[in-house]
Protein backbone atom coordinates (compact mmCIF):
# COMPACT_ATOMS: atom_id res chain seq x y z
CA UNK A 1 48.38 158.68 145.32
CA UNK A 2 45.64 156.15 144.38
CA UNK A 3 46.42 152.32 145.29
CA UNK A 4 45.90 149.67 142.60
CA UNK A 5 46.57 146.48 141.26
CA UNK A 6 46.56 144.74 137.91
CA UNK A 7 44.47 141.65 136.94
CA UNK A 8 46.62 139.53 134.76
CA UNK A 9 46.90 135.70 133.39
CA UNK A 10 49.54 133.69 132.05
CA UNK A 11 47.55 133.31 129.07
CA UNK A 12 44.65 134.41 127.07
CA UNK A 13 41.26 132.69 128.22
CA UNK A 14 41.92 132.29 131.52
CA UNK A 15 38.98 133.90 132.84
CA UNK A 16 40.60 137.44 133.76
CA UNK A 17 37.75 139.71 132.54
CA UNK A 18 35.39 137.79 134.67
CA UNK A 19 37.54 138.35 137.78
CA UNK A 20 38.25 142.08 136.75
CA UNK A 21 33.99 142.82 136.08
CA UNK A 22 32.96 141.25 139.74
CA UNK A 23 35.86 142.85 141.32
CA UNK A 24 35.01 146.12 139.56
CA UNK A 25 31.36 145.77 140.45
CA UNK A 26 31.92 144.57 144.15
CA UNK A 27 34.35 147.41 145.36
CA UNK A 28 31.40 149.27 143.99
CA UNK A 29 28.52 147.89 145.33
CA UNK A 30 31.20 148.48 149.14
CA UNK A 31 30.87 152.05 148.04
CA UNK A 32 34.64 152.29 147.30
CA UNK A 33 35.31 154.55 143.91
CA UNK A 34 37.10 152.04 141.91
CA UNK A 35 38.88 153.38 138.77
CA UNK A 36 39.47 150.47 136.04
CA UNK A 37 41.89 150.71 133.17
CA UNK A 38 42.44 148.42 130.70
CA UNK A 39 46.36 147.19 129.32
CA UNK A 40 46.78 147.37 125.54
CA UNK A 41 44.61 148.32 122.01
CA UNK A 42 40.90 146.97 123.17
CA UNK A 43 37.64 148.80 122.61
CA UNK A 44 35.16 146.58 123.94
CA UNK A 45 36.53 145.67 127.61
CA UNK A 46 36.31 148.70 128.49
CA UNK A 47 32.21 149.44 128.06
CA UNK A 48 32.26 146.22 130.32
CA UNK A 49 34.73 148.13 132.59
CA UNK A 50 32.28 151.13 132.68
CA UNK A 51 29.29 149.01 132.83
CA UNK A 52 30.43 147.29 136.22
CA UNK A 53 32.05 150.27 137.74
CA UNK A 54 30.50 153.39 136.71
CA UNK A 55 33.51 154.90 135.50
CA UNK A 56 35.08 155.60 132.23
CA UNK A 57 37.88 152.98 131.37
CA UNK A 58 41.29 153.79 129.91
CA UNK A 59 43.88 152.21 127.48
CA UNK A 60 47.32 152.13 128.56
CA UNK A 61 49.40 151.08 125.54
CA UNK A 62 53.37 150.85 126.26
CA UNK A 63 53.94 150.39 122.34
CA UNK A 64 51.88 153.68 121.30
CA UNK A 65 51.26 156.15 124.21
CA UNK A 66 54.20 158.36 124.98
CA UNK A 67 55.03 158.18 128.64
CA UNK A 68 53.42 161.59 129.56
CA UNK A 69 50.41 160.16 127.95
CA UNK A 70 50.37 157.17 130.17
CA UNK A 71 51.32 159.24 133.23
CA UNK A 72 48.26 161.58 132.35
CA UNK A 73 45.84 158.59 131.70
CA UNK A 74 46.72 157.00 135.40
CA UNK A 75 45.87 160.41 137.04
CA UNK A 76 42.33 159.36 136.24
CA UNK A 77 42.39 157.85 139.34
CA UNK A 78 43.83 160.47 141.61
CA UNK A 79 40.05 161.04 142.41
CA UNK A 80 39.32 157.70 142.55
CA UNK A 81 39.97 155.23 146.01
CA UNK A 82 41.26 152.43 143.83
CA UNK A 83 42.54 151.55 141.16
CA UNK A 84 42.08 148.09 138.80
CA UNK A 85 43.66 147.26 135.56
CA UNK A 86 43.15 144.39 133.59
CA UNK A 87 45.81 143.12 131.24
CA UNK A 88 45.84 141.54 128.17
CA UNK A 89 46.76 138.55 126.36
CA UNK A 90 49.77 137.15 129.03
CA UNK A 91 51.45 139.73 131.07
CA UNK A 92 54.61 139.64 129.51
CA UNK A 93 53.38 139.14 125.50
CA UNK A 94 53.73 141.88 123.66
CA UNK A 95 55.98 143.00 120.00
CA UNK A 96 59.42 141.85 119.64
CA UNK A 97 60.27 145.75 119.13
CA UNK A 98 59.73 148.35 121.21
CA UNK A 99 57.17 151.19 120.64
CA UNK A 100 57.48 154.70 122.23
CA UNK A 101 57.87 153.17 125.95
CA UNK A 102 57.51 149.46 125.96
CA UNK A 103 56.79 146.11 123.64
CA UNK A 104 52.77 146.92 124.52
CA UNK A 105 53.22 144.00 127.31
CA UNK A 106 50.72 144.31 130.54
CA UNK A 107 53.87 143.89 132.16
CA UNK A 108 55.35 147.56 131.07
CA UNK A 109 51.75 149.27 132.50
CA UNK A 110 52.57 147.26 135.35
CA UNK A 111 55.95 148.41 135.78
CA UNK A 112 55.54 151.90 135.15
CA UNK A 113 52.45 152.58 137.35
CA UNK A 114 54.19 150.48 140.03
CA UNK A 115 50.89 147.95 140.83
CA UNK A 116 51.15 144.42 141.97
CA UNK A 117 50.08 141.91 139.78
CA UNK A 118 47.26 139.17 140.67
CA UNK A 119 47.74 136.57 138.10
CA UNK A 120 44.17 134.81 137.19
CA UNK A 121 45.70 131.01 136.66
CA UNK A 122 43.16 128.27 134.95
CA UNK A 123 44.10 125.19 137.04
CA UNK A 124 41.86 122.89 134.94
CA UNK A 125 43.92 119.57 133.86
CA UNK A 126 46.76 120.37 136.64
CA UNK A 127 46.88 121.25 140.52
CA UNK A 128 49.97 121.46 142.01
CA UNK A 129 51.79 122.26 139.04
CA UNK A 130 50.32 125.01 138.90
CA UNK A 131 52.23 126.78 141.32
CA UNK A 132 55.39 126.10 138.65
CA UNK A 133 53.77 128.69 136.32
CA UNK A 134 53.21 131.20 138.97
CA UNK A 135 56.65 130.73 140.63
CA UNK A 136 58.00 130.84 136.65
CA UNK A 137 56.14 134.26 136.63
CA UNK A 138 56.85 135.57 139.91
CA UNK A 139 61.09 135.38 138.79
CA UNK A 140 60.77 136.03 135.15
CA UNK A 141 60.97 140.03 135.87
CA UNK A 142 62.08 141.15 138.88
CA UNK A 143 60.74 144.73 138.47
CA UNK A 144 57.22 143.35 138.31
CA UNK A 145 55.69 142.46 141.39
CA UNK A 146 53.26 139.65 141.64
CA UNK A 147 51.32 139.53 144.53
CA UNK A 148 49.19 136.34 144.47
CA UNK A 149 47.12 134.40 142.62
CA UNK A 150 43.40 133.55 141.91
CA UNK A 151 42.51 129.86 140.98
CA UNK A 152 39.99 129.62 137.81
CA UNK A 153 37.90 126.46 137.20
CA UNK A 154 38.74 124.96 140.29
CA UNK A 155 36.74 121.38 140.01
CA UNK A 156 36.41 119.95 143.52
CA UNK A 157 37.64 121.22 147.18
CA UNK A 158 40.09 118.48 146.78
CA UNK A 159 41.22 119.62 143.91
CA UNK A 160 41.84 123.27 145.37
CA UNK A 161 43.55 121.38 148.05
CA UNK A 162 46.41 120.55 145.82
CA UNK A 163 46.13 123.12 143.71
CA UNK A 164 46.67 125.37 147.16
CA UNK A 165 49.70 122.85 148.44
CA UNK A 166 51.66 123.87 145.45
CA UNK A 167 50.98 127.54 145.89
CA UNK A 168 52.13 127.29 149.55
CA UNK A 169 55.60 125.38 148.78
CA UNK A 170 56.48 127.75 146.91
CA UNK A 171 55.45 130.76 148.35
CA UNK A 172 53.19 132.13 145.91
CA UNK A 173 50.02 133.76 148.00
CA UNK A 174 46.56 132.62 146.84
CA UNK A 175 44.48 134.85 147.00
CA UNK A 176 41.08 133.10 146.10
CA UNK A 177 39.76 129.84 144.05
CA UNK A 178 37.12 129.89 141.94
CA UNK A 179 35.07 127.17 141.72
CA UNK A 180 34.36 126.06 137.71
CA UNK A 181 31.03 127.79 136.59
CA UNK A 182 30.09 127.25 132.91
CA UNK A 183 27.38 130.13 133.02
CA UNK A 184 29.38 132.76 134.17
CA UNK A 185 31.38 132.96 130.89
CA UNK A 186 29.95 136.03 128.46
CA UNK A 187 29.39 134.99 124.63
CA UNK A 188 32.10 135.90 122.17
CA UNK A 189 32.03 136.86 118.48
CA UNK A 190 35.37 137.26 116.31
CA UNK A 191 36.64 140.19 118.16
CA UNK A 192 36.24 139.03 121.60
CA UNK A 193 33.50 139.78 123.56
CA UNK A 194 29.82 140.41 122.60
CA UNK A 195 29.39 144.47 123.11
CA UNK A 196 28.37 145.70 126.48
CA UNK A 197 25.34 147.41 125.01
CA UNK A 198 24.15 144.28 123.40
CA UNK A 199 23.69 142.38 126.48
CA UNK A 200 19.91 142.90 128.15
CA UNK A 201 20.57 141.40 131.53
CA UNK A 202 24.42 142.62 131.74
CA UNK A 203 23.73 144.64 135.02
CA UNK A 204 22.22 141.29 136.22
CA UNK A 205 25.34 138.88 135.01
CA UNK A 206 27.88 141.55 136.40
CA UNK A 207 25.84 141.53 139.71
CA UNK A 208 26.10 137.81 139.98
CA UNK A 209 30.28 138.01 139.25
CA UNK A 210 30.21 140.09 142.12
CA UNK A 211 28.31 137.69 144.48
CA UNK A 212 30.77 134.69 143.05
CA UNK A 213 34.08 136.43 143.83
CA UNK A 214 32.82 137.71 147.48
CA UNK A 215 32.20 133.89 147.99
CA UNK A 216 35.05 132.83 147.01
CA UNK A 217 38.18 135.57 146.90
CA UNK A 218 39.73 137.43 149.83
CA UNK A 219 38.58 140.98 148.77
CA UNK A 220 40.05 143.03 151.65
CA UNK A 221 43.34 141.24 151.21
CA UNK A 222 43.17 142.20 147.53
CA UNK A 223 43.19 145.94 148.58
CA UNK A 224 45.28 145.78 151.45
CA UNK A 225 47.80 144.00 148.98
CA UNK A 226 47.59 146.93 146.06
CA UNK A 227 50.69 149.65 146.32
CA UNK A 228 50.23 153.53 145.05
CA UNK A 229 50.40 153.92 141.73
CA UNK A 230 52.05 157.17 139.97
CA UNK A 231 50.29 160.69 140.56
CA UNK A 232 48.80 162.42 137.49
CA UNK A 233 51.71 165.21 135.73
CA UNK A 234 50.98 168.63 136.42
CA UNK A 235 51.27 169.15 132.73
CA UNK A 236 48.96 166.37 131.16
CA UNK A 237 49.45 165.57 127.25
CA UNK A 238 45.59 164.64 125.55
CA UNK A 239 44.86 164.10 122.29
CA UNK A 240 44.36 167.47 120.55
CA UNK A 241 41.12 167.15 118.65
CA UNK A 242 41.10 166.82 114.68
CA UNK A 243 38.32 169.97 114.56
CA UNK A 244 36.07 171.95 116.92
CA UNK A 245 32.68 170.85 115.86
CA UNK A 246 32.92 166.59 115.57
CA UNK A 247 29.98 164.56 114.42
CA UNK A 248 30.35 161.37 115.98
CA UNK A 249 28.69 158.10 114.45
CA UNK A 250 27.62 156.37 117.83
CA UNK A 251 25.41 153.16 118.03
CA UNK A 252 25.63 149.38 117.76
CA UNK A 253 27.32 149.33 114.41
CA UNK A 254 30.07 151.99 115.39
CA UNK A 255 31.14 151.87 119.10
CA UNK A 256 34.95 151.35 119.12
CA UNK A 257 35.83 155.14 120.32
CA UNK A 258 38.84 155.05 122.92
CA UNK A 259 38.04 156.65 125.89
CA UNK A 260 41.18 158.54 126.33
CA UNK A 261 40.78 160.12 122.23
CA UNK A 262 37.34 161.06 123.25
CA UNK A 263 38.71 162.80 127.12
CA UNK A 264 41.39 164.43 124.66
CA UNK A 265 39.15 166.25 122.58
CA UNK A 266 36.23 167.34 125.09
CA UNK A 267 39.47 168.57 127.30
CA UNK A 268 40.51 171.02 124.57
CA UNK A 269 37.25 172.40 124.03
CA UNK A 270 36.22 170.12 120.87
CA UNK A 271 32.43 169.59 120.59
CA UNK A 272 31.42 166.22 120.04
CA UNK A 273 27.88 165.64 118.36
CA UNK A 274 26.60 162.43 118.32
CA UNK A 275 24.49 160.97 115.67
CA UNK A 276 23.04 157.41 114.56
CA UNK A 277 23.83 156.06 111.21
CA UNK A 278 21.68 153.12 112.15
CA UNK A 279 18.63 155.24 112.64
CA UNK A 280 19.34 156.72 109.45
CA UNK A 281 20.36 160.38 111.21
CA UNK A 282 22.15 162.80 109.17
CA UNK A 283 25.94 164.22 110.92
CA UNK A 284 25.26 167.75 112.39
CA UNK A 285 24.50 170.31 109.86
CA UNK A 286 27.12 172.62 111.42
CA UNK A 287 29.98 170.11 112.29
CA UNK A 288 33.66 170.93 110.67
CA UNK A 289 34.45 167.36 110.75
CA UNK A 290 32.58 164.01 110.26
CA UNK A 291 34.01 160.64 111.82
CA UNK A 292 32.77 157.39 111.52
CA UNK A 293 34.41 154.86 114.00
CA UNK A 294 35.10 151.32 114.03
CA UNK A 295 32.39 148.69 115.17
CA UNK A 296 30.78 145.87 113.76
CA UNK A 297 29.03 147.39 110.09
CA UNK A 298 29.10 144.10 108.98
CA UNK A 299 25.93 142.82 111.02
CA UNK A 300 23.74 145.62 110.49
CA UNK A 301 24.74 145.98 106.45
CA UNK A 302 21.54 145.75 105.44
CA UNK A 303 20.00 148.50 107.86
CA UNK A 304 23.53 150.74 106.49
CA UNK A 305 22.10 150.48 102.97
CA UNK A 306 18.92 151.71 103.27
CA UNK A 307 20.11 154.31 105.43
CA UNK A 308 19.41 156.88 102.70
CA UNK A 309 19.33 160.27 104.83
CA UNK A 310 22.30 159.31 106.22
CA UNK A 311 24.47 158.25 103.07
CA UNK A 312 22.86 162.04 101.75
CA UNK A 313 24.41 163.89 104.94
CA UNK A 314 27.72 162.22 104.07
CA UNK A 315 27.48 163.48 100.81
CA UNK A 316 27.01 166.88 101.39
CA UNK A 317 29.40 167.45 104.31
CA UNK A 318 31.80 165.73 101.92
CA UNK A 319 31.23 168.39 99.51
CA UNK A 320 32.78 171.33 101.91
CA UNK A 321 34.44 169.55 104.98
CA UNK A 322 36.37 166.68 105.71
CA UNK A 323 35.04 162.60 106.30
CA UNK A 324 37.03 160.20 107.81
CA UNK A 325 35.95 156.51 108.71
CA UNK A 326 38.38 153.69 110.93
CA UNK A 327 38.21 150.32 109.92
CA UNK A 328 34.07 149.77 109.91
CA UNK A 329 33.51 153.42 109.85
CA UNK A 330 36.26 153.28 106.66
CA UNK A 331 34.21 149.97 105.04
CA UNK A 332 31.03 152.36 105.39
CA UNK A 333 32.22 155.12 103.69
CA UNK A 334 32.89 152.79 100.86
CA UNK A 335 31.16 151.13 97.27
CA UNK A 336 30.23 147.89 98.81
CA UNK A 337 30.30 145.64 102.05
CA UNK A 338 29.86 141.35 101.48
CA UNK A 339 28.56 140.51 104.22
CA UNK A 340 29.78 136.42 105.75
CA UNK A 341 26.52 135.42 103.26
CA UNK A 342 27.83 136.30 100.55
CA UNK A 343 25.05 139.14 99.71
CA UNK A 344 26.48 142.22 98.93
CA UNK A 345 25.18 145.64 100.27
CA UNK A 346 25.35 149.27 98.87
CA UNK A 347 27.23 151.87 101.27
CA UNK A 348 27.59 155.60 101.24
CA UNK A 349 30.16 155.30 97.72
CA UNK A 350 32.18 158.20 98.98
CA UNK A 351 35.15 155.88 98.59
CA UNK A 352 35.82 153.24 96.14
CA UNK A 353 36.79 150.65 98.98
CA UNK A 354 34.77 147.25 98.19
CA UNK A 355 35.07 144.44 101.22
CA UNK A 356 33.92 141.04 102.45
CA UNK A 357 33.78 139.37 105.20
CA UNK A 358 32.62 136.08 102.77
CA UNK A 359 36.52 135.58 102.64
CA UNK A 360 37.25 136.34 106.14
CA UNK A 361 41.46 136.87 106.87
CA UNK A 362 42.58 137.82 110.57
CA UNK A 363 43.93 141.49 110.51
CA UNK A 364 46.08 141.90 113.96
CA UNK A 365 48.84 144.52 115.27
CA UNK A 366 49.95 147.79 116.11
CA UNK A 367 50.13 149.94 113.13
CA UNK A 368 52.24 153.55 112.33
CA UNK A 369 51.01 155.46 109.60
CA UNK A 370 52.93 158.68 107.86
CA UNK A 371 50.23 160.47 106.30
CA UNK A 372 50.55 161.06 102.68
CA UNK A 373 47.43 163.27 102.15
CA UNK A 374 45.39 165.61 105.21
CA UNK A 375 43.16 163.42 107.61
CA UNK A 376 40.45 165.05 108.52
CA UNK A 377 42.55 167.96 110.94
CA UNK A 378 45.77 165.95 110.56
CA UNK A 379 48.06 167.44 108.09
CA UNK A 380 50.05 165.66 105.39
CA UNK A 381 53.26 164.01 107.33
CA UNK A 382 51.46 163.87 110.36
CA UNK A 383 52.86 160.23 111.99
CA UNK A 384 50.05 158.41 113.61
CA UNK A 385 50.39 155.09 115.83
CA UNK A 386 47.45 152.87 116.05
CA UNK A 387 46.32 149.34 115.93
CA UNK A 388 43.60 147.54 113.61
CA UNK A 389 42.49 143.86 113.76
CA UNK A 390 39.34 143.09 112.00
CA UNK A 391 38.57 140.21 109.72
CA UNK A 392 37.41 141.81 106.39
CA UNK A 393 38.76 141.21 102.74
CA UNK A 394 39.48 143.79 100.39
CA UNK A 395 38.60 143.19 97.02
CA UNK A 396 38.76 146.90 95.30
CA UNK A 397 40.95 149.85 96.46
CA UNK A 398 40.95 152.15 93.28
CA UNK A 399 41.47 155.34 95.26
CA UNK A 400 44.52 156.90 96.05
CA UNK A 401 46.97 155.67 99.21
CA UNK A 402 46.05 157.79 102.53
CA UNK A 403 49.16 156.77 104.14
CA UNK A 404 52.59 154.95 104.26
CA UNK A 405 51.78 152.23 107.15
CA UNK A 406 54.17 149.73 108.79
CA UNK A 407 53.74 147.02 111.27
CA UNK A 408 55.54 147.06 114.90
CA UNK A 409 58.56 145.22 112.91
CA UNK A 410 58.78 148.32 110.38
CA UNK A 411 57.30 146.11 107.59
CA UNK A 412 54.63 147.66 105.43
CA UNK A 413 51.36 146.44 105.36
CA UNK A 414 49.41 146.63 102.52
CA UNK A 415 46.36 148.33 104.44
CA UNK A 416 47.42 151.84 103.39
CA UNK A 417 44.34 153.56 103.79
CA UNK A 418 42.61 155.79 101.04
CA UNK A 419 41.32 158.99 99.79
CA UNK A 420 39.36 161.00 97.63
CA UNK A 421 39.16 164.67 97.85
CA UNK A 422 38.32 165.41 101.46
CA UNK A 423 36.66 161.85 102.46
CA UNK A 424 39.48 159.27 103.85
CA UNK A 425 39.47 155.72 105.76
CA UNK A 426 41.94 154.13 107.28
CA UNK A 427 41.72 150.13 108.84
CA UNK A 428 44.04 151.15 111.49
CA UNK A 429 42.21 152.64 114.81
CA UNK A 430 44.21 155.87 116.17
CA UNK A 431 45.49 155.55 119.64
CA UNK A 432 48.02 158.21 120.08
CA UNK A 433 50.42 160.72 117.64
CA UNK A 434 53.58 158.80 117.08
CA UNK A 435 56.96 160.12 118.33
């Protein structure tokens, strides 16, 4: 079985994908075949993940994935020397109630795949104290291991000094300190990072991560510290594809495909045909099904609504075969998209959906959705778990409800989803089939 570790923080912002990308890209560059995951719902981490590694990324959800899923997803890396996950948020956040194996906490992943945890701690404003935290960590489960530390935005070797002291008293390993570096951090829009493909010099920035944490972390004592992790099941559950023949929307305005969904469907013999809304490309002629992903429609509106040839190939696969759009790909398939200016721009009208993003409103959490009406190859009463979080307004919604949808409390939302004859959208992203 393939060793591994998780990269985890006490906290968002602590500088955890920054360890995770030069980690990723320096077991690389050592020629060791490092296999990175990533804990929880995120879309974008993980084309950084690939990016630095070479490898496909996976989700590992504890709230959504059943635990054959998860089990299946980890034997990714039975071919693999290493393996590197990156949590998310702090490692114990998560819901107050349980999904299908866990509270979606980096700390279930942990537990479950049996990998230490390297906690990424921002000693800026403290030093010593410090060490409180991790020791706090360290006790707070007993069933998760953590096997060290790394010290972020370190600000002088004195400071390290202390900052190292406290580690020591307590017994808390330290496995590197990072000095502070202000131009190391990547830029940020309001869904976390900046995608991978937008950055021109990424393979440059991810090569100089690498350089930083060989100067100043203990690699071999990072993989000498990692523990085997669980062996893939000889009967692996994948996503069963929604049709045979998928046209995929795939470019800078819809990118947020999950790795594993994607795995899932190629597995079972699904053929996935990509095509380019933004270079105003029609779906394949031929496809049974049509889905437009999430991503970020809302900065290339204006290229969307002159995308005439494309809006027509909606149209007419609409007229036979099914449509489906998540959360961008749903605004898309709609009247009308505001864009934060306040101008408002024509999309395909296959849907009556009308948003803005001129009165933005945080959208966050796991979602399961009981499907009133067929989505796409999903019948009617087909339970779905997913997760949306996007920042867009809806102002019309005259179609019909696609689904009954609750929050990870069992509230409903009021983000049903709609549909009109064979076309449907949903805000929620689809991670798994719920239990």
């Amino acid at each position: 079985m393939t060793p591994g570790l998780m990269i985890a923080a006490p906290a968002s912002g602590t500088g955890k994908t920054t360890v995770m990308l030069g980690l990723l890209r320096a077991l690389r560059d050592d020629g060791v075949a490092v296999q990175p995951f990533k804990s929880g719902p995120d879309y974008i981490d993980p084309a950084f993940h690939r990016a630095a590694s070479g490898r496909a990324s996976f989700n590992l959800d504890s709230w959504s994935m059943p635990g054959a899923m998860l089990d299946t997803l980890a034997g990714k890396a039975d071919d693999a020397d290493f393996a590197l996950a990156e949590g998310s948020m702090g490692l114990f956040d998560g819901v107050a109630k349980p999904g299908t194996t866990g509270n979606g906490a980096s700390a279930d992943i942990a537990r479950r795949m049996g990998w230490p945890v390297v906690l990424v701690i921002d000693v800026s404003g403290q030093a010593q104290s410090a060490a409180a935290t991790a020791l706090g960590f360290s006790r707070y489960d007993p069933s998760v291991t953590i096997a060290g530390v790394i010290l972020n935005r370190v600000a002088s070797p004195r400071h390290e000094r202390l900052a190292r002291s406290g580690m020591d008293a307590v017994g808390i390993r330290v496995f590197g300190a990072l000095p502070r570096r202000g131009d190391l951090k990547l830029p940020e829009r309001h869904l976390g990072l900046v995608q991978a493909v937008e950055h021109p010099d990424l393979d440059v920035r991810i090569g100089e991560y690498a350089t930083f944490l060989r100067a100043h972390v203990d690699i071999a004592a990072l993989r000498e510290a990692a523990t085997a992790g669980v062996q893939g099941p000889s009967d692996p559950v994948w996503i069963r594809p929604p049709a045979q023949r998928i046209a995929l929307a795939q470019d800078a305005a819809f990118s947020f495909t999950y790795a594993h969904v994607l795995e899932g469907w190629r597995r079972a013999g699904a053929e996935i045909l990509p095509f380019s809304p933004l270079a105003d490309e029609r779906p394949a002629a031929d496809a049974d099904l049509v889905w437009l992903p999430g991503g970020y429609p809302e900065l290339h509106a204006g290229r969307l609504a002159e995308a005439r040839n494309f809006h027509a190939g909606l149209v007419k696969h609409a007229g036979t075969r099914p449509v489906h759009g998540e959360c961008g790909g749903y605004m898309a398939l709609g009247e009308g998209l505001i864009d934060a200016d306040g101008v408002r721009h024509r999309m395909a009208g296959l849907l009556g959906l009308v948003t803005s993003y001129a009165q933005r409103k945080m959208h966050l959490g796991y979602r399961r959705a009981s499907l009133r009406s067929p989505m796409g190859g999903f019948a009617s009463g087909a339970s779905l778990a997913g997760h949306e979080f996007h920042y867009s307004t809806i102002l019309e919604q005259p179609d019909a409800a696609l689904a009954d949808v609750t929050d990870a409390q069992g509230e409903a939302v009021p983000e049903t989803g709609s549909y009109r004859g064979r076309v449907t959208g949903t805000f929620f992203h689809m991670i798994a089939p719920a239990a």
